[in-house]
Protein backbone atom coordinates (compact mmCIF):
# COMPACT_ATOMS: atom_id res chain seq x y z
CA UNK A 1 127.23 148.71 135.03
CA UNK A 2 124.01 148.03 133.10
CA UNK A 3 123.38 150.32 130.16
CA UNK A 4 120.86 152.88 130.97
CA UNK A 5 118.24 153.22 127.86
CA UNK A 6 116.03 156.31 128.14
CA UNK A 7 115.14 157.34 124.20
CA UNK A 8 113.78 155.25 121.65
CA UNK A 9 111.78 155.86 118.79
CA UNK A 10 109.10 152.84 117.42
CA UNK A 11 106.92 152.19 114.67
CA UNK A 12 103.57 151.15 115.91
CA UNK A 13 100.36 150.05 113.97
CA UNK A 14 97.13 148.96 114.92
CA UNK A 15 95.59 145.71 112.90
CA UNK A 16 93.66 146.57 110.14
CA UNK A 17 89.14 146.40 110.34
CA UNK A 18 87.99 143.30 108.68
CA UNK A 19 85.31 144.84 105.35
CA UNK A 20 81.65 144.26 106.28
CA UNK A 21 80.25 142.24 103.96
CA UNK A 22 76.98 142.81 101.53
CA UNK A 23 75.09 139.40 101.05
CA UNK A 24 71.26 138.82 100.70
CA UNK A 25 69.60 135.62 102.28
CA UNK A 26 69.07 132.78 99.72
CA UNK A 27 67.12 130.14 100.72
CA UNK A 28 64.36 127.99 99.27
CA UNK A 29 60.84 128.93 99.18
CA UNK A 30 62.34 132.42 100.16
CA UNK A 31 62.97 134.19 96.63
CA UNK A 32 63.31 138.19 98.03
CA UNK A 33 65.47 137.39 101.58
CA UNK A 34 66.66 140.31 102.99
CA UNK A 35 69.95 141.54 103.42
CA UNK A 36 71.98 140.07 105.49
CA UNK A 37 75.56 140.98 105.22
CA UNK A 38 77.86 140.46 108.64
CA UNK A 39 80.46 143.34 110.34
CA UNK A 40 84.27 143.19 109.39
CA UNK A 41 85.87 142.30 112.97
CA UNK A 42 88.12 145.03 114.73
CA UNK A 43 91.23 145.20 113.91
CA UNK A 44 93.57 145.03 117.28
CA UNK A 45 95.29 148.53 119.05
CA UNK A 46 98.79 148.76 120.54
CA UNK A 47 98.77 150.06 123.86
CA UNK A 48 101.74 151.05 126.12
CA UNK A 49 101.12 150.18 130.07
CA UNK A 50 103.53 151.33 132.55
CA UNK A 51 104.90 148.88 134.54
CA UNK A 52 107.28 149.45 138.06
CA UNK A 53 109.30 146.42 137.41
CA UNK A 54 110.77 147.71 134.65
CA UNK A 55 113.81 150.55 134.52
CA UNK A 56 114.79 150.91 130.87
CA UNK A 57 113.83 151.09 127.79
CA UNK A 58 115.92 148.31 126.58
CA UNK A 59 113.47 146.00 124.90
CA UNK A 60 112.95 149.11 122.12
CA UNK A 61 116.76 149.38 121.52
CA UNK A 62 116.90 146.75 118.92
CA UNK A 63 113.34 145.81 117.62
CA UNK A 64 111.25 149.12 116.02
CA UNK A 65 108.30 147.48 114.69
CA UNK A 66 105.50 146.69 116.64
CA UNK A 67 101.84 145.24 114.56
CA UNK A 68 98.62 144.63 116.25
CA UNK A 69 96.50 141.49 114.79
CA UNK A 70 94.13 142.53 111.66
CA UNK A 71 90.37 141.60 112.13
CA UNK A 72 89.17 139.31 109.75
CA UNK A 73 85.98 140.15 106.98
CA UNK A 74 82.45 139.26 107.98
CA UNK A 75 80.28 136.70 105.74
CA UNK A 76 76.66 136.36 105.11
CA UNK A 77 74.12 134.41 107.24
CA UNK A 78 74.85 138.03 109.11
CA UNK A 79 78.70 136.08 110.31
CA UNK A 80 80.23 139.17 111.78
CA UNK A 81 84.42 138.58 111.41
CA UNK A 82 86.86 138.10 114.64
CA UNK A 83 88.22 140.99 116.44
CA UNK A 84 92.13 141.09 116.65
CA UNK A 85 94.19 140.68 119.04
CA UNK A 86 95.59 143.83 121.43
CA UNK A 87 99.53 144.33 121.55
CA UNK A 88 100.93 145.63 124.73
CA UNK A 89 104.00 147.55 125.07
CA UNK A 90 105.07 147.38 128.61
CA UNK A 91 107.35 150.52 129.18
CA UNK A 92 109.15 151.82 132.83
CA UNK A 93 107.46 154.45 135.26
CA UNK A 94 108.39 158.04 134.05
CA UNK A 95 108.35 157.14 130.33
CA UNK A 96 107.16 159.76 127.88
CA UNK A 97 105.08 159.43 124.32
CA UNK A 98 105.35 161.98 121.94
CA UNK A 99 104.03 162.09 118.46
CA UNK A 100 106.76 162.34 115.56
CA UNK A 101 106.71 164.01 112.58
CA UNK A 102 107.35 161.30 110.16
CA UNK A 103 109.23 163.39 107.84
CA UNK A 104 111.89 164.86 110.27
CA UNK A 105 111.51 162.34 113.38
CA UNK A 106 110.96 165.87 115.19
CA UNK A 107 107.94 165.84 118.50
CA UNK A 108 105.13 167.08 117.34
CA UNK A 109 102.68 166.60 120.77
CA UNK A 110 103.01 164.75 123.93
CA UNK A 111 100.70 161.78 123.78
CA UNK A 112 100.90 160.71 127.88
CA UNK A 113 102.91 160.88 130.57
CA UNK A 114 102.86 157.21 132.27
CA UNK A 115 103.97 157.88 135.75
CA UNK A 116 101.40 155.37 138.03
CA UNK A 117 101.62 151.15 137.91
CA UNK A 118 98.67 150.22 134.91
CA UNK A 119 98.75 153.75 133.10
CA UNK A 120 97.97 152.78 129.73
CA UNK A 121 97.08 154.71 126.48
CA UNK A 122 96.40 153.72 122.65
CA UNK A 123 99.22 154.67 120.85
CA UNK A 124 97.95 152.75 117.44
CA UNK A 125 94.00 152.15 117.49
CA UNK A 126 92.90 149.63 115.46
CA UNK A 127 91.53 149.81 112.69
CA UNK A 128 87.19 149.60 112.80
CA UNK A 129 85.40 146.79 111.09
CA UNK A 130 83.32 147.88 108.34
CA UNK A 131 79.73 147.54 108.34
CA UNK A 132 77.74 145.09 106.48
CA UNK A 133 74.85 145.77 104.58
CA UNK A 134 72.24 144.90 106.96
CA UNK A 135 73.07 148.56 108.29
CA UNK A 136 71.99 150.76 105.55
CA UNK A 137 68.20 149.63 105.18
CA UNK A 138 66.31 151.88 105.10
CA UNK A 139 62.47 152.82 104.58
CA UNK A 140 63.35 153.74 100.84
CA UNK A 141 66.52 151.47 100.80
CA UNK A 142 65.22 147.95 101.33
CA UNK A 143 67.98 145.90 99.51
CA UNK A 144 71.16 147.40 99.84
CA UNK A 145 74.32 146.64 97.50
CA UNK A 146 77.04 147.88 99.52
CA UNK A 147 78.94 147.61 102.28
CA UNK A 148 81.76 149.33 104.35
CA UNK A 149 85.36 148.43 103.95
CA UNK A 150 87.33 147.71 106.77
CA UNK A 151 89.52 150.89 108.23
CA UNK A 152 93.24 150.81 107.65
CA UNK A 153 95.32 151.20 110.80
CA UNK A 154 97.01 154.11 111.92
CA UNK A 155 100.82 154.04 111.92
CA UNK A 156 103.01 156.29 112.55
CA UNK A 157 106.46 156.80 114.72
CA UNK A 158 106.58 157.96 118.16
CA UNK A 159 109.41 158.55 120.55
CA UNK A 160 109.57 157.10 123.98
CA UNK A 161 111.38 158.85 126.58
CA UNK A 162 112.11 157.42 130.17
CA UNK A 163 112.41 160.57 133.10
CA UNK A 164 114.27 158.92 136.03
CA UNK A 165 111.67 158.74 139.19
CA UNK A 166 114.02 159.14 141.80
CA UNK A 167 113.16 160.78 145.49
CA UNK A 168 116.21 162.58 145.15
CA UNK A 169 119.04 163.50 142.94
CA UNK A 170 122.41 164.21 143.12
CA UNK A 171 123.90 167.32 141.48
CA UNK A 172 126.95 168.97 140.78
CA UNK A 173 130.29 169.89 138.87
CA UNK A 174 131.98 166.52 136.78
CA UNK A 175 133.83 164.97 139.02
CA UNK A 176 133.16 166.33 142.26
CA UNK A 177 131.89 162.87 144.52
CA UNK A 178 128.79 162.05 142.81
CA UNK A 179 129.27 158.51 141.81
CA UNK A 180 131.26 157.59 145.37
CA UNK A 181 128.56 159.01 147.33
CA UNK A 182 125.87 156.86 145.90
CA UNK A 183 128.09 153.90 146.16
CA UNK A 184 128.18 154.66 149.91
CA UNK A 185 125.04 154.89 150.64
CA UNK A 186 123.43 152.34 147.98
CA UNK A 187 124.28 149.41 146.79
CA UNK A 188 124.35 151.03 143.13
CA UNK A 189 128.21 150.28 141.67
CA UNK A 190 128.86 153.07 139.34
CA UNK A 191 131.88 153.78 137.43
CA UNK A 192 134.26 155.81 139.58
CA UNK A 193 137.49 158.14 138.18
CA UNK A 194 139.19 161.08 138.50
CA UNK A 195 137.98 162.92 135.57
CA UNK A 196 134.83 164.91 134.12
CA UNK A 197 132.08 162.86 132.71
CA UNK A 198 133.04 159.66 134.51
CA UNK A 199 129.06 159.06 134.64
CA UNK A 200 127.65 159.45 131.34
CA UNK A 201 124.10 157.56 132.07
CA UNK A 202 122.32 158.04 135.25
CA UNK A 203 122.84 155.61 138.15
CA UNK A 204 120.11 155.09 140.34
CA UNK A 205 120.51 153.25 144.10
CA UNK A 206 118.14 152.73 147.25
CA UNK A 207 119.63 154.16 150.08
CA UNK A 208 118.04 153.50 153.45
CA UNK A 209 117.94 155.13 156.87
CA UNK A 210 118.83 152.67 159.98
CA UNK A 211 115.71 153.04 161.20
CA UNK A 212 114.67 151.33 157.83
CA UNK A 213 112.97 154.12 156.10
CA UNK A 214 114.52 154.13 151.94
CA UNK A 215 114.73 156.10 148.90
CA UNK A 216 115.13 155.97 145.60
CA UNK A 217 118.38 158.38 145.04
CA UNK A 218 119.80 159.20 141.19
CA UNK A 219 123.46 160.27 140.08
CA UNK A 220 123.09 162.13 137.18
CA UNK A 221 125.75 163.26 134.59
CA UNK A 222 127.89 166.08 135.86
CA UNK A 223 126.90 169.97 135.09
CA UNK A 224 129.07 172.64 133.78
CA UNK A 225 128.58 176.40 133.18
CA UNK A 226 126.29 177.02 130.06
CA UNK A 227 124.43 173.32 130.47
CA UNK A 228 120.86 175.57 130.35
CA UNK A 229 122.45 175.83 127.00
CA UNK A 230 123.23 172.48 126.29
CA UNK A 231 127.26 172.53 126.55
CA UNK A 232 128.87 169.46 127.72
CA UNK A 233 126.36 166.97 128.89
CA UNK A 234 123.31 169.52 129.46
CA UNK A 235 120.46 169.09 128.67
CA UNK A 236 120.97 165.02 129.04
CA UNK A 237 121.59 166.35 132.48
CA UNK A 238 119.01 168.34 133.40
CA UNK A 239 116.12 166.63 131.99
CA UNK A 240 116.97 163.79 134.23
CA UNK A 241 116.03 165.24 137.63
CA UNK A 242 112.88 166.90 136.37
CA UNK A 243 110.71 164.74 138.56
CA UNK A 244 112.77 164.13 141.63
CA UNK A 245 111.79 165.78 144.74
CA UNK A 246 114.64 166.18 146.53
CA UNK A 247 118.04 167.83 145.40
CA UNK A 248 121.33 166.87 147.08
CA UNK A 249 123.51 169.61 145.65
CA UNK A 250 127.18 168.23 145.82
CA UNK A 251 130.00 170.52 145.67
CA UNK A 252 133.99 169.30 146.23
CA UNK A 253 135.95 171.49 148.61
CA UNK A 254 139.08 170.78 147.27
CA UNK A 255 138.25 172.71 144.34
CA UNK A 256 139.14 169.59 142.29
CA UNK A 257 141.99 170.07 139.51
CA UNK A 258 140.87 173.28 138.78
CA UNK A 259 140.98 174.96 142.18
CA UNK A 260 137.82 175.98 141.65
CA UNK A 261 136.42 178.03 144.64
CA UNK A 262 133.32 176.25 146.31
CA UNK A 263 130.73 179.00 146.84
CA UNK A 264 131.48 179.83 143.18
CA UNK A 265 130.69 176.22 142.07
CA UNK A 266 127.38 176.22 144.21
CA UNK A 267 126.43 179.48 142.56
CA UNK A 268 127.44 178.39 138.57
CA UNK A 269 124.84 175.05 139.69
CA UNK A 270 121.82 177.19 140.63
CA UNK A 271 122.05 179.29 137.85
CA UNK A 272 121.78 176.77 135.20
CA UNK A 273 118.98 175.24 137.26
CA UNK A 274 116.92 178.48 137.02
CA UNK A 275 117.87 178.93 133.62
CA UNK A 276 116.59 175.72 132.53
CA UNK A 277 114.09 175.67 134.69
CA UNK A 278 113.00 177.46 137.82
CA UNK A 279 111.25 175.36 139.28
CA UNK A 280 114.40 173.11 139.65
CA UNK A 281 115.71 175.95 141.59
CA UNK A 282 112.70 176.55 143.84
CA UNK A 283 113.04 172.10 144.68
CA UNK A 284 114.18 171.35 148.64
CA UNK A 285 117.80 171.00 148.13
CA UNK A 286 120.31 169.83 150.72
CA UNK A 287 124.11 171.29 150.38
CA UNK A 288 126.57 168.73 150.90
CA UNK A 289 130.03 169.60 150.75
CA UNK A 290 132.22 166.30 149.90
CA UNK A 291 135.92 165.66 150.64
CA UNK A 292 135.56 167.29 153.60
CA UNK A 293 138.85 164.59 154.91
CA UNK A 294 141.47 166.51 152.50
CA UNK A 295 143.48 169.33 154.38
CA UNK A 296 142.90 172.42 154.16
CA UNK A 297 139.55 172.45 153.41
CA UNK A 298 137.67 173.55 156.46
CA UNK A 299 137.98 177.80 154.96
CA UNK A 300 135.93 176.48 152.30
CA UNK A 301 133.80 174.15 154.31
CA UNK A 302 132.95 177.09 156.30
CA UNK A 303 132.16 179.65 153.15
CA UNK A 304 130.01 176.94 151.45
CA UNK A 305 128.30 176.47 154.93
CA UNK A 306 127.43 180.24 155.57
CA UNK A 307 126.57 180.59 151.81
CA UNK A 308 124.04 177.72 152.22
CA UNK A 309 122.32 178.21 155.24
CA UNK A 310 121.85 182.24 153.89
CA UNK A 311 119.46 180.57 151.11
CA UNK A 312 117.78 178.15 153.53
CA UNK A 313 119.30 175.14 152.65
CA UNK A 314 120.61 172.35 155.26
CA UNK A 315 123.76 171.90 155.28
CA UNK A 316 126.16 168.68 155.25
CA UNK A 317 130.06 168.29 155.38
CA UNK A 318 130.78 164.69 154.46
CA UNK A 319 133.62 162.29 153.46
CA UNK A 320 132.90 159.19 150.54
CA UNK A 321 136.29 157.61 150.94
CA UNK A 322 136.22 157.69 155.34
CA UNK A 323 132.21 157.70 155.21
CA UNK A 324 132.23 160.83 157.76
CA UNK A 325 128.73 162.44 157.89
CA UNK A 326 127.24 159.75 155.55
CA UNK A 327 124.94 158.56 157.87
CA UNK A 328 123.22 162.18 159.29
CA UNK A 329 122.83 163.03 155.87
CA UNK A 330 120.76 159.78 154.91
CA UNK A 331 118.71 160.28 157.67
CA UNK A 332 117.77 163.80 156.84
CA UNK A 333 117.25 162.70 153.27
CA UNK A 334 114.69 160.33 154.52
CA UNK A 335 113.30 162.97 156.98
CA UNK A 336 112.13 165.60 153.98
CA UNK A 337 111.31 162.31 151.46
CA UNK A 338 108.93 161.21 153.51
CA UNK A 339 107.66 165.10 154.19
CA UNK A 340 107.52 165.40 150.42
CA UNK A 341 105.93 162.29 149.63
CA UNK A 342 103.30 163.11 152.84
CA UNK A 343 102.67 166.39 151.00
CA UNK A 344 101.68 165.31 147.55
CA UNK A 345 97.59 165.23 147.00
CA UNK A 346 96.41 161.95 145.83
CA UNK A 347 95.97 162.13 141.92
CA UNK A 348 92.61 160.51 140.44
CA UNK A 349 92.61 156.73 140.06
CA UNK A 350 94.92 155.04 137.35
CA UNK A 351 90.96 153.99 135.59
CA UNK A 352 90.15 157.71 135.27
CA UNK A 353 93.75 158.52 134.63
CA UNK A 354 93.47 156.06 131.98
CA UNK A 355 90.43 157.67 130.55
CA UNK A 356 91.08 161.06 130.62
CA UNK A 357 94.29 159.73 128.19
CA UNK A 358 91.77 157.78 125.47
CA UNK A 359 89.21 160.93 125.80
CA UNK A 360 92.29 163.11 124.51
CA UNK A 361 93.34 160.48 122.21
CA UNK A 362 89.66 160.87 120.71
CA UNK A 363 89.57 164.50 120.96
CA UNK A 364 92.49 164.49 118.42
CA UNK A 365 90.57 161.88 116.25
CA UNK A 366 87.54 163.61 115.50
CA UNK A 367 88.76 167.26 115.37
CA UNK A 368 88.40 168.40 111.38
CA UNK A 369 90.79 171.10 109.82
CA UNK A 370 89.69 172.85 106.43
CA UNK A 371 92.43 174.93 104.94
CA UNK A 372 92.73 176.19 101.38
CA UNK A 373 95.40 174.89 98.77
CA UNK A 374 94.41 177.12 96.18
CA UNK A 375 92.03 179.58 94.57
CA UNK A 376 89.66 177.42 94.06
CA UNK A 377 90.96 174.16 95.88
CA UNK A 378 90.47 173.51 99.56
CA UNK A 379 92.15 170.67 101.63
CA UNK A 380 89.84 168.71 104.31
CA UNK A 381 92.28 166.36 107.12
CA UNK A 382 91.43 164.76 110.33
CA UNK A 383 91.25 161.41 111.25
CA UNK A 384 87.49 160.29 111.67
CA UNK A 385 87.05 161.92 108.35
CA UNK A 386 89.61 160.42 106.69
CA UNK A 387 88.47 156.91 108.14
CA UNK A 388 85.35 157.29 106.49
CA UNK A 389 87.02 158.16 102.88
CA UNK A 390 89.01 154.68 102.81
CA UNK A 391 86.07 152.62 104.21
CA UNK A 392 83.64 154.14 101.20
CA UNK A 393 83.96 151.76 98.20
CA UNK A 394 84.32 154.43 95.65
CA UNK A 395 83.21 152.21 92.83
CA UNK A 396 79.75 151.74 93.69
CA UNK A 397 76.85 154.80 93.53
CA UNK A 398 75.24 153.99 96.64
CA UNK A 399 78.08 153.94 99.16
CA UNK A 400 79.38 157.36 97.51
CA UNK A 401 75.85 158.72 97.83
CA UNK A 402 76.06 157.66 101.62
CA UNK A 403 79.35 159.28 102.02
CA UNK A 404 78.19 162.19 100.71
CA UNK A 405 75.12 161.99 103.60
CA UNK A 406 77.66 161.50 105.82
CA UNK A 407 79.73 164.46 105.39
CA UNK A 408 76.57 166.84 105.33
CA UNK A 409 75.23 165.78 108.77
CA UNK A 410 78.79 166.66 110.00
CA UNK A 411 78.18 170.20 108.93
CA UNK A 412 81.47 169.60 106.43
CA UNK A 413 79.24 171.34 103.72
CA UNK A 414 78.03 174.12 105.66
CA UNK A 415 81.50 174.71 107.09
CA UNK A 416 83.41 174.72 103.46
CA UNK A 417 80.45 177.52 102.42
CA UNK A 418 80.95 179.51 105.50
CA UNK A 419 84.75 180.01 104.53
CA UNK A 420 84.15 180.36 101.17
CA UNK A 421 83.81 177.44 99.17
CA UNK A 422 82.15 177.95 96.15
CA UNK A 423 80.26 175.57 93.86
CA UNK A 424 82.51 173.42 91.55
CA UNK A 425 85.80 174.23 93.63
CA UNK A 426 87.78 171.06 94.43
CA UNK A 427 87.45 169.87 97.43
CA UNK A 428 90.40 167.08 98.78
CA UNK A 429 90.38 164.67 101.53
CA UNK A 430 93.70 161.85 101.20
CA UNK A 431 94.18 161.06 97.95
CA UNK A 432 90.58 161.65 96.98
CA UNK A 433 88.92 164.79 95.17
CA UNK A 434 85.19 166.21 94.95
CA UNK A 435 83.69 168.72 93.27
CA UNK A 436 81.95 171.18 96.21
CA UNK A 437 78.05 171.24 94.94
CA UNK A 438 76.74 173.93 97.72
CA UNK A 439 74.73 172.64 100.57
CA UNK A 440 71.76 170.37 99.89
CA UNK A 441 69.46 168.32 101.14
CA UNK A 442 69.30 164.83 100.03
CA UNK A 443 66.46 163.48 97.76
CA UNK A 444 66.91 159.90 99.71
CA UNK A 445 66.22 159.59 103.38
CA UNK A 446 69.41 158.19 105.50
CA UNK A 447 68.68 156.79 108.91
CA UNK A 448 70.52 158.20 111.95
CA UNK A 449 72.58 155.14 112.81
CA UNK A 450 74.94 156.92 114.94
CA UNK A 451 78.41 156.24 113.84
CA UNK A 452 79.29 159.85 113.70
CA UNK A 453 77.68 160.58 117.49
């Protein structure tokens, strides 16, 4: 059997913004050309696209690093540099992006849920070209020495996390048929003994009707009392059949080793499915009671039966090692698949899927926190802010001044007075600090070019 990869966590970065450059036009007979500085080229973004011929997330076990292309600088003669290129992770349907916390590799946010063929998101933007000084003319400004740098990339660690998307899943106590069913009815080969935890990863197999109509069906790691909890495999377990439709809820007659009692296994099951979650318990489920070929069985073939049909559940007494039942039970799996799948509403198109995921990426972006750090010391953090700190070439008057233009028509200013910021507290964005001068209006007139729209 194939391993089954399902977590991973990467390193992604986007390719650094090429720096815009500031150049004036020199040419004879034309002693007082204007500026004419070119744009620092784009640096590249890493996107993840979910793709349906993939089924693991093996191609993240072993390699962790993943770097968009840089964009290169722009020149003079108004040369504006190359863009870089994109990178594109291609991940599994199902598969999960969180944000981590860098320092303890714990989720902080979901970033998308890639569940349609082509969902994609930005995971690493690249980094925006700065702007050259052709930009910053203005009616008072007519020769401009500066320009912007190029933005540094994000990077950061996120997790990956591949949910099965199976129609239906089997569940049920370690050991009790799981892994013989689906080799019956698939043409998935699992790993088959006579003792708990035989199946450690999921297995997933097509089974198909003989009137044609197929499935996708997963065997899952076995559950035990207290799995809601995490004990034994649990939470490995349940996570696993969050998205299937359909639950085929095995349960061994024999009472395995254990001489367990049947009803009393089916009950133990759909408690740690409400407890972990109830809408796992509310899911179509089919009772199938396996082994059904070993004597003395039919008392609790009968029990499990009554017990079943009481909560509304169909019912199924089958045999994996004589195939008794196999095939009625296949066929009513594909009857309430196809019901299921029938019933689901059609989502929006993977395009606006796709852009409702970059509008929430940019959401995140441009949102602006202000909290205080000290008496007289405040703390300013988001990530269109902070962009603008590292593109500002500290060492030269007129891109600080700019900056400082910058941050006023953001309302930064007014906000920092409205909670309290008072003139000559220290004021901290990165690794940079500011004295807080009140709110002002500038002597020098700035043009509304729109970068902060």
């Amino acid at each position: 059997m194939s391993s089954f990869t399902d977590f991973s966590h990467i390193n992604v970065r986007g390719g650094d913004g090429g720096a815009g450059c500031m150049s004036f036009r020199r040419e004879a007979y034309v002693p007082k050309g204007g500026p004419d500085g070119g744009d620092g080229g784009d640096g590249g973004s890493v996107y993840c696209v979910a793709d349906a011929q993939l089924s693991s997330l093996i191609d993240y076990r072993y390699k962790h690093h993943f770097r968009a292309e840089r964009g290169t600088h722009g020149q003079g003669a108004r040369k504006h540099g190359r863009d870089g290129e994109d990178l594109i992770l291609r991940v599994p349907l199902g598969t999960v992006i969180r944000e981590l916390d860098p320092a303890t590799m714990e989720p902080l946010y979901e970033i998308a849920d890639l569940t349609q063929p082509g969902e994609r998101v930005c995971v690493a933007p690249g980094g925006v070209g700065g702007r050259g000084n052709i930009h910053f003319v203005t009616s008072v400004r007519r020769a401009p020495a500066f320009a912007e740098k190029g933005e540094p990339a994000l990077e950061h660690w996120i997790e990956l996390e591949m949910k099965l998307m199976a129609d239906a899943a089997l569940v049920g106590m370690p050991s009790v048929g799981k892994s013989s069913i689906i080799s019956r009815i698939s043409a998935a080969r699992p790993k088959i003994a006579d003792y708990p935890f035989t199946t450690l990863v999921p297995n997933l197999g097509v089974a198909r009707a003989s009137d044609g109509r197929s499935f996708v069906v997963a065997d899952v790691p076995g559950l035990i009392e207290g799995a809601s909890e995490g004990r034994g495999l649990g939470h490995e377990f349940l996570r696993h059949i969050e998205r299937t439709a359909l639950i085929l809820h095995l349960v061994d007659v024999t009472g395995g080793f254990e001489g367990r009692d049947a009803v009393q296994d089916y009950e133990t099951i759909n408690r740690e499915l409400a407890a972990y979650a109830f809408e796992l318990f509310e899911r179509p489920q089919i009772v199938v009671a396996n082994k059904c070929d070993m004597p003395g069985t039919d008392e609790a073939v009968s029990a499990l039966r009554e017990r079943a049909e009481a909560d509304g559940h169909p019912f199924f007494a089958v045999s994996a090692v004589t195939g008794e039942g196999l095939d009625a039970l296949v066929a009513r799996c594909a009857d309430m698949v196809s019901e299921l799948r029938s019933s689901i509403e059609p989502t929006m198109s993977v395009d606006g899927i796709n852009e409702a995921w970059e509008r929430s990426r940019v959401k995140r972006d441009r949102s602006i926190s202000i909290e205080r750090e000290g008496k007289h010391a405040w703390r300013i953090s988001g990530g269109q802010i902070e962009r603008m700190v590292v593109q500002t070439d500290w060492e030269n008057d007129e891109a600080i001044a700019y900056f400082q233009h910058r941050l006023d028509r953001m309302g930064i200013d007014a906000s920092l007075a409205k909670m309290g910021c008072s003139n000559g507290d220290e004021v901290r964005i990165l690794g940079y600090a500011f004295n807080f001068e009140g709110v002002r209006d500038d002597d020098e007139v700035f043009e509304d070019d729109g970068e902060d729209a």
